[in-house]
Protein backbone atom coordinates (compact mmCIF):
# COMPACT_ATOMS: atom_id res chain seq x y z
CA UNK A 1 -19.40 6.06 -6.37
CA UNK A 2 -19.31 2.95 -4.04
CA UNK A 3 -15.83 1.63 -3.12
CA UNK A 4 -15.19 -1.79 -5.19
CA UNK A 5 -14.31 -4.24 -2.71
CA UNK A 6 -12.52 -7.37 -4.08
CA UNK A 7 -12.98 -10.89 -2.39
CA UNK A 8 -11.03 -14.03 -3.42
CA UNK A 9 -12.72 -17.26 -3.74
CA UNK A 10 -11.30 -18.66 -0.24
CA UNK A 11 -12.88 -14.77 0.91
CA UNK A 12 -16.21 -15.73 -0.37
CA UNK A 13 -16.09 -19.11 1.31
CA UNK A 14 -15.27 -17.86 4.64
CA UNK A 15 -18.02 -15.17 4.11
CA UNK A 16 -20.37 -17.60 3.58
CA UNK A 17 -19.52 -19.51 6.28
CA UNK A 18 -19.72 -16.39 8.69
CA UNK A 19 -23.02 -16.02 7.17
CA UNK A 20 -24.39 -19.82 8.22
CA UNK A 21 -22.83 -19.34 11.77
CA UNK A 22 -25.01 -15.87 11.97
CA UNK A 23 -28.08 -17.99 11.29
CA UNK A 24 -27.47 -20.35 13.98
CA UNK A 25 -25.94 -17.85 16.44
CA UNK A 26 -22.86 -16.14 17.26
CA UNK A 27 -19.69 -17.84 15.40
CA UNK A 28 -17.35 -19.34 17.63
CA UNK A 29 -14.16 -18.08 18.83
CA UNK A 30 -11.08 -18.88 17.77
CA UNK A 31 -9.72 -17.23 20.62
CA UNK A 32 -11.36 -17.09 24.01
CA UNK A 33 -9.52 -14.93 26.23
CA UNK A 34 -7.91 -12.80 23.75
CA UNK A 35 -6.58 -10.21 23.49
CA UNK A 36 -6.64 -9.80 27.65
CA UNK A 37 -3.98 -6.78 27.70
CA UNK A 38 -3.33 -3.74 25.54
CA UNK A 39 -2.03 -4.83 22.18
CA UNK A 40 1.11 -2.98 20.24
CA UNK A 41 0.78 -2.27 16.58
CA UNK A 42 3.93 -1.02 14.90
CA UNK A 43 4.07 1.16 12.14
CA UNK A 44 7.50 0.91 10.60
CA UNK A 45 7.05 4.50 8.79
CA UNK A 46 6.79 7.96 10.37
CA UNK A 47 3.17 9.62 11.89
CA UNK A 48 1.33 10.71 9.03
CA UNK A 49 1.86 8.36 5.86
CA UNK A 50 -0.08 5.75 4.84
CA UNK A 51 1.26 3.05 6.99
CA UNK A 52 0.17 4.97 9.66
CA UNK A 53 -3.07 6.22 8.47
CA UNK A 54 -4.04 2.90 7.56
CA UNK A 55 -3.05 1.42 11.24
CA UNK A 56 -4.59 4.24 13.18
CA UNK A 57 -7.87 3.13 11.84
CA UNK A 58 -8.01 -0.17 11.73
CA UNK A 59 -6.35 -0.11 15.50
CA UNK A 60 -9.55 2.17 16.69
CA UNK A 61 -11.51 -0.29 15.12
CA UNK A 62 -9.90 -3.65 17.19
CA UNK A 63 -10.07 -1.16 20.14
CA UNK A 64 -13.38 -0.52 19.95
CA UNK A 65 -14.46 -4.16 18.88
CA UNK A 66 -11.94 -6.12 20.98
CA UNK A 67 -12.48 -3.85 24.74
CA UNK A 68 -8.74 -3.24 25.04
CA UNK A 69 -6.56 -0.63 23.45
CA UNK A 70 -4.60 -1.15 20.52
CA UNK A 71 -1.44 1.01 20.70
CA UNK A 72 0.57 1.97 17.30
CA UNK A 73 3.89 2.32 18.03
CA UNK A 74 5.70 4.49 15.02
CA UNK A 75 9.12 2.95 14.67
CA UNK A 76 10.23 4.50 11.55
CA UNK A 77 14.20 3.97 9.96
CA UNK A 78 15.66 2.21 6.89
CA UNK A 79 12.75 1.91 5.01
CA UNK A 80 10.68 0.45 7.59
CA UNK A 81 13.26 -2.11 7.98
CA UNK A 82 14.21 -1.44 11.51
CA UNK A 83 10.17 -1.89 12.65
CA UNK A 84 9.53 -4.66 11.03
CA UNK A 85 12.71 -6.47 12.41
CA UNK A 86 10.99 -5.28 16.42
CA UNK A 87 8.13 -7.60 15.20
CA UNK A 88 9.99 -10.17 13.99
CA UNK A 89 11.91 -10.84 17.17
CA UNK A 90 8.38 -10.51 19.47
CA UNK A 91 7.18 -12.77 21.12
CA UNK A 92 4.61 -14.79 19.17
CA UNK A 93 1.62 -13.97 21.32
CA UNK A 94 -0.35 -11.79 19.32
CA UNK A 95 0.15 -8.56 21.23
CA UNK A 96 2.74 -7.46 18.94
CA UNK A 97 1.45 -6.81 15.19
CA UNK A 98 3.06 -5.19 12.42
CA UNK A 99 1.37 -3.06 9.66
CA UNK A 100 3.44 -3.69 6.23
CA UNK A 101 3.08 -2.00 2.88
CA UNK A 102 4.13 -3.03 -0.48
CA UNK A 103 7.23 -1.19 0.93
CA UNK A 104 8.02 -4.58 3.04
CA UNK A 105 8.04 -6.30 -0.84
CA UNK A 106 10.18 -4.05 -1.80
CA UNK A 107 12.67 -4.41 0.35
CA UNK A 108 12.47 -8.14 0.48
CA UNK A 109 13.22 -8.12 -3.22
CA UNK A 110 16.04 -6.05 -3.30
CA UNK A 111 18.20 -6.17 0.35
CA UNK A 112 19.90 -8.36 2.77
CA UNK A 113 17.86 -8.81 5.53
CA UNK A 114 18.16 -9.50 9.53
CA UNK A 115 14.65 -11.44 9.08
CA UNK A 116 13.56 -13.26 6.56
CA UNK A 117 10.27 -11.21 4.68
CA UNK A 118 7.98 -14.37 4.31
CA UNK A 119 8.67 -16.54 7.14
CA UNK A 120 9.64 -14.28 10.09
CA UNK A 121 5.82 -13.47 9.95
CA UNK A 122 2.37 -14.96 10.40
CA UNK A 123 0.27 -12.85 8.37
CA UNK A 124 -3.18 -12.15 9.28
CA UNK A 125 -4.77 -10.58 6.07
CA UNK A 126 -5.35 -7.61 3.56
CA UNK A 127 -6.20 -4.22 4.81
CA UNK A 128 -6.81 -3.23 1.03
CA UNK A 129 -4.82 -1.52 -1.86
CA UNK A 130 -4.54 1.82 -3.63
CA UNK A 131 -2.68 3.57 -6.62
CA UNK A 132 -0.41 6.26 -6.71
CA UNK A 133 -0.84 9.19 -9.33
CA UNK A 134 1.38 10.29 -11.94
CA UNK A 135 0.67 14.16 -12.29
CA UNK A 136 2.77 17.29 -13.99
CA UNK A 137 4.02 20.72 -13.23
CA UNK A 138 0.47 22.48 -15.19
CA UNK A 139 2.99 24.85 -17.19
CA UNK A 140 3.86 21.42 -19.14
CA UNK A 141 2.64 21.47 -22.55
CA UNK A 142 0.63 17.72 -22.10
CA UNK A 143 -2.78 17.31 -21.42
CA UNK A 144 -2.95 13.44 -21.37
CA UNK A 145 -0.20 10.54 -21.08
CA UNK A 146 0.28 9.76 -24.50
CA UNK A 147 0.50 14.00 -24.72
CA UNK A 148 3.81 13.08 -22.27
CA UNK A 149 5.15 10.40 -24.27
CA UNK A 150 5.01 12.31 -27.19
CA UNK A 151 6.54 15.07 -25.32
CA UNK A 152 9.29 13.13 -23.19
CA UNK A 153 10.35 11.35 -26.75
CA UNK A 154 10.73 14.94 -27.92
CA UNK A 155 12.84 16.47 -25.10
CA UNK A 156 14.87 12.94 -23.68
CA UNK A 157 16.92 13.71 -20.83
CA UNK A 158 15.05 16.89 -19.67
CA UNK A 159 12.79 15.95 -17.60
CA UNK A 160 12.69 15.37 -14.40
CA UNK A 161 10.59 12.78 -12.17
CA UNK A 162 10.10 13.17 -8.23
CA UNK A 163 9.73 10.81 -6.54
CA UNK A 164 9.80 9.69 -2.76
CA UNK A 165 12.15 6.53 -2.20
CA UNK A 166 10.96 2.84 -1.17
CA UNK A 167 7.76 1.66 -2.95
CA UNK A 168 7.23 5.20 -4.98
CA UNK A 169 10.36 5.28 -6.68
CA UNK A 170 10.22 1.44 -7.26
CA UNK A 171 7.01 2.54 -9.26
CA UNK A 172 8.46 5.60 -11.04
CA UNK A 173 11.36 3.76 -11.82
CA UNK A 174 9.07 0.76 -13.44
CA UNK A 175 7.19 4.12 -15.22
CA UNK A 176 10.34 5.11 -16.75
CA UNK A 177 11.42 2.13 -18.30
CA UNK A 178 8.30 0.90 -19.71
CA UNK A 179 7.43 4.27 -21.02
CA UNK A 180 10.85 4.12 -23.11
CA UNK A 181 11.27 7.73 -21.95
CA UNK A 182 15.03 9.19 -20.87
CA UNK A 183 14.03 11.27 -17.54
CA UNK A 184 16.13 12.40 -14.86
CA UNK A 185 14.29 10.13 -11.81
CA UNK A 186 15.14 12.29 -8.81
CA UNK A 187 14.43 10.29 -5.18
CA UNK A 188 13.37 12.35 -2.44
CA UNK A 189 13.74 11.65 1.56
CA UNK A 190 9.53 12.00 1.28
CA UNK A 191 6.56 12.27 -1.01
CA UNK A 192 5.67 15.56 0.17
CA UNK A 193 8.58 17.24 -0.62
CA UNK A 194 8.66 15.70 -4.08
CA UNK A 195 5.02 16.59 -5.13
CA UNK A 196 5.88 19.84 -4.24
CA UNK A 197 8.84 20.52 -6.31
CA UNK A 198 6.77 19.57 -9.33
CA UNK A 199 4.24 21.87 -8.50
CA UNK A 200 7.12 24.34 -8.05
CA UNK A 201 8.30 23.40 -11.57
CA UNK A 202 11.94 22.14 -10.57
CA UNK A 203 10.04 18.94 -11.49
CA UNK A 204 8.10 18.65 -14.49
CA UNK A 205 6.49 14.93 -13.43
CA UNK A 206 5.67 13.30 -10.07
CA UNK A 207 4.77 10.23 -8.98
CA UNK A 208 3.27 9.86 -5.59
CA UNK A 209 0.51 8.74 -3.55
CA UNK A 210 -3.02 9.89 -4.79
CA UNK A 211 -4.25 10.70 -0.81
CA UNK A 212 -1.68 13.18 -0.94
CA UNK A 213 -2.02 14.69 -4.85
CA UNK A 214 -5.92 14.51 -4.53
CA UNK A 215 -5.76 18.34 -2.16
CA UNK A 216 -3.89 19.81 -5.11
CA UNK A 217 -5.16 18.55 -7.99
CA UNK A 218 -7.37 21.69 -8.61
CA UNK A 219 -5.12 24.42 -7.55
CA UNK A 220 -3.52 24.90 -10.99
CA UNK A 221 -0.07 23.81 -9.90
CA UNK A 222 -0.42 20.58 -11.06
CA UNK A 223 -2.11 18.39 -13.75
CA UNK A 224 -3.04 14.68 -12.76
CA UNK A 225 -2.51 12.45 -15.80
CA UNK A 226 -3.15 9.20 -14.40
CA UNK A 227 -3.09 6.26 -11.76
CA UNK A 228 -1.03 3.48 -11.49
CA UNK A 229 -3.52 0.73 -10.31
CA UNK A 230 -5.15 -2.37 -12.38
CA UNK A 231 -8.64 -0.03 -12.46
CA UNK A 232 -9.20 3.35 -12.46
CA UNK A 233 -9.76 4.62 -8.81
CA UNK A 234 -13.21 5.30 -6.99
CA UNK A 235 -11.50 8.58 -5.68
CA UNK A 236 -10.83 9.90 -8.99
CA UNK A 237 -12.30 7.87 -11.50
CA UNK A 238 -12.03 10.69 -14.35
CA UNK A 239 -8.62 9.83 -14.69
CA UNK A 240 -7.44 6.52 -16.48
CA UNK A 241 -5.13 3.98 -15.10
CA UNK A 242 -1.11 4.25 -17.03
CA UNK A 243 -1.85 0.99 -18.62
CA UNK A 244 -5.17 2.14 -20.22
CA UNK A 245 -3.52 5.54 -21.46
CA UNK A 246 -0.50 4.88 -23.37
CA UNK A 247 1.94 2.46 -21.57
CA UNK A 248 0.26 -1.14 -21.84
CA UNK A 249 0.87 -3.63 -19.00
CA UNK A 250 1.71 -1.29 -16.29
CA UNK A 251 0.43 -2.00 -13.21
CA UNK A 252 1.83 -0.61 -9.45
CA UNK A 253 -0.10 -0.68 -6.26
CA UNK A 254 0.78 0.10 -2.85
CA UNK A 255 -0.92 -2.33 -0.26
CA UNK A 256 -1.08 -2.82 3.46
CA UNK A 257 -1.33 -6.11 5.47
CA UNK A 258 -1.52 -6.96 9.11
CA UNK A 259 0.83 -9.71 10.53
CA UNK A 260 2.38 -10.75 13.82
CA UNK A 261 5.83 -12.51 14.58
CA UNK A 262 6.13 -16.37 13.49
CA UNK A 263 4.61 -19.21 15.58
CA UNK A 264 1.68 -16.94 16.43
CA UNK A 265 -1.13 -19.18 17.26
CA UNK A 266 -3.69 -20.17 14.51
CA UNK A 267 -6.68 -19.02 16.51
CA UNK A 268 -5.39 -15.43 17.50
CA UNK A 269 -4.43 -15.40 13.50
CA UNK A 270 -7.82 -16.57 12.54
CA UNK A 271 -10.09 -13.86 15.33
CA UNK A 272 -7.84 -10.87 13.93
CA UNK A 273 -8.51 -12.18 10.04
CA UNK A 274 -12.39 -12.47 10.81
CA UNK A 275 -11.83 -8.66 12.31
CA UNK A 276 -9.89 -7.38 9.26
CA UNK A 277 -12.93 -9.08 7.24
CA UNK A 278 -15.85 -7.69 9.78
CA UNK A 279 -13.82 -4.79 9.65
CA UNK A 280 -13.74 -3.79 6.03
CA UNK A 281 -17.64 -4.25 5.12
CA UNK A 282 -17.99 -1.71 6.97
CA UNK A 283 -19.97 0.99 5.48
CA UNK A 284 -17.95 3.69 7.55
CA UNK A 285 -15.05 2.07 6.37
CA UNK A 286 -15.95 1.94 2.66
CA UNK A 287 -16.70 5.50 2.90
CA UNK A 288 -13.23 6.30 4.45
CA UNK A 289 -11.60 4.19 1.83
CA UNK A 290 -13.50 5.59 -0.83
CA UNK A 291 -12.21 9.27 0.12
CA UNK A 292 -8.47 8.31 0.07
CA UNK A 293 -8.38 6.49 -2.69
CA UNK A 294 -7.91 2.76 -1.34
CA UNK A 295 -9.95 -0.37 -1.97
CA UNK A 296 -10.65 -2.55 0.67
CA UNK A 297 -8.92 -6.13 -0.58
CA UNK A 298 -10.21 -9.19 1.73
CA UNK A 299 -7.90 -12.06 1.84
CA UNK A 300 -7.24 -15.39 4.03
CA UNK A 301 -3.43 -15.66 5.22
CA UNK A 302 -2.63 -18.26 3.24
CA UNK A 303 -3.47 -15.76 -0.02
CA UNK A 304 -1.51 -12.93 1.62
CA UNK A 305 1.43 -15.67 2.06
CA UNK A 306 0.82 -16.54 -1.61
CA UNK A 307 0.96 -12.91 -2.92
CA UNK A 308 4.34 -11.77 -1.01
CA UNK A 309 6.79 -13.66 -3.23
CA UNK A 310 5.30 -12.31 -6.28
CA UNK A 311 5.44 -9.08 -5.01
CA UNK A 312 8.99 -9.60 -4.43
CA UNK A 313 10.03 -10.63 -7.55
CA UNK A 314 8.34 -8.16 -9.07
CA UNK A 315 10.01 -5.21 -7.72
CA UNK A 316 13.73 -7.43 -7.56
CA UNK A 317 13.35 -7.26 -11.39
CA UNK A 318 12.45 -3.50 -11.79
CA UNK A 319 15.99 -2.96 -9.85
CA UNK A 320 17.20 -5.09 -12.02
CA UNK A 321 16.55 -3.09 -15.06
CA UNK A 322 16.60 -0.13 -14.19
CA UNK A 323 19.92 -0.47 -12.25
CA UNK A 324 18.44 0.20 -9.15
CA UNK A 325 21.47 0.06 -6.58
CA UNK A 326 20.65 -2.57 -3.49
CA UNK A 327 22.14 -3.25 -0.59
């Protein structure tokens, strides 16, 4: 199944514009010269999760395209608080870059910051989005959502959720209170170790990222129910979104975004948005996104600008109500 890729309106103009420059050469740079030295992307996560993922290949990419290496630098602590404050204090020259996730929403929602979530940064653009997966233990007697609901109504306050913290359990916690169930949301220090609990049965529902759930869905340990997303997912498109199976309305995504420190010049913000755009037509990259369960989502700055507060109050009111304590 081909990867949907989503374009906004101010997308489509700029594609079309890329497309008249093509027929009357080369479109011109926004900014000669750069980058001329080896540029540092920071991943505010540890190696291996999505942030990371995500950045490695989009970094290869710029390497490749751009003739100088594109370093990611994992600075990983406080829920990717403490990387994302090393970009905010850069220097605004473009050779500092940070690679957020909803995560970065998240916290901007719900803590006290040293930088300020919207306006410390000048953000670049969209890498794309993807849904989690809300799976159970396979000795569970549910074969469907509304088979959980039914079953969770049943049996409140015995059963458990895992969950990793940050983003995931912002989205198991908005699970559990639009569901109406009583669960027992347990937060782990990582996705991993929750997905495998439920799989061990001292969790009877998880909630994590479909990437890592996809390996294990057919080992008999564990019984995907359904994503999280607006749509169902190209990577598993047998199973139906939450909001289409039972709990109306509910809608979670984890996304990633590019951005560098405030001040950063328009033109070095404009060359690394046409890259992000060049970048995820890609058939290769399509292909890769496809695999892992991530749509590639093409915006302009001034969208991804646009879509941050939202985000924020979004997830500030799910800590809200479910009593989510910040700090």
């Amino acid at each position: 199944m081909t990867p949907f890729v989503r374009l906004s309106f101010a997308a489509l103009l700029a594609v079309a514009g890329s497309v008249n420059a093509a027929q009357t050469g080369a479109p011109e740079d926004p900014a000669p010269g750069y980058p001329a030295r080896p540029v540092r992307m920071i991943v505010p996560f540890p190696p291996g999760g999505s942030n990371d993922i995500m950045g490695r290949y989009f970094g290869n990419y710029l390497t490749e395209r751009l003739g100088r290496q594109v370093v990611l630098d994992n600075r990983a602590g406080a829920d990717g608080i403490i990387g994302t404050e090393i970009v905010a204090r850069a220097q605004p020259d473009g050779y500092t870059l940070l690679v957020a996730s909803a995560a970065h929403a998240v916290n901007g929602g719900t803590r006290k910051l040293p930088y300020d979530p919207l306006d410390s940064f000048a953000w670049i653009g969209m890498l794309g989005l993807g849904p989690s997966v809300l799976s159970v233990h396979a000795a569970l007697p549910v074969n469907s959502l509304r088979d959980l609901l039914a079953h969770g109504k049943a049996n409140p306050g015995k059963l458990v959720l895992s969950t990793s913290g940050g983003y995931a359990q912002f989205s198991a916690e908005l699970f559990h209170h639009m569901s109406g169930l009583k669960l027992i949301v347990v937060v782990y220090k990582g996705g991993f170790p929750a997905l495998l609990d439920a799989m061990a049965g001292q969790a009877q529902i998880n909630i994590g990222s479909l990437i890592q759930t996809l390996p294990h869905m057919n080992t008999g340990k564990i019984r995907a129910l359904a994503t999280t997303g607006a749509r169902r997912s190209a990577a598993a498109p047998d199973l139906p979104t939450i909001a289409e199976a039972g709990v109306a309305g509910y809608e979670a995504n984890n996304w990633w975004a590019v951005g560098a420190p405030a001040g950063t010049s328009a033109g070095i913000v404009n060359k690394l948005n046409m890259e992000i755009a060049r970048y995820l037509k890609l058939p290769d990259t399509l292909k890769r996104f496809e695999a892992e369960g991530v749509e590639a989502e093409i915006r302009t700055p001034a969208e991804v600008r646009k879509m941050l507060p939202v985000e924020m109050a979004k997830w500030a009111n799910v800590a809200k109500v479910a009593n989510i304590r910040t700090q």
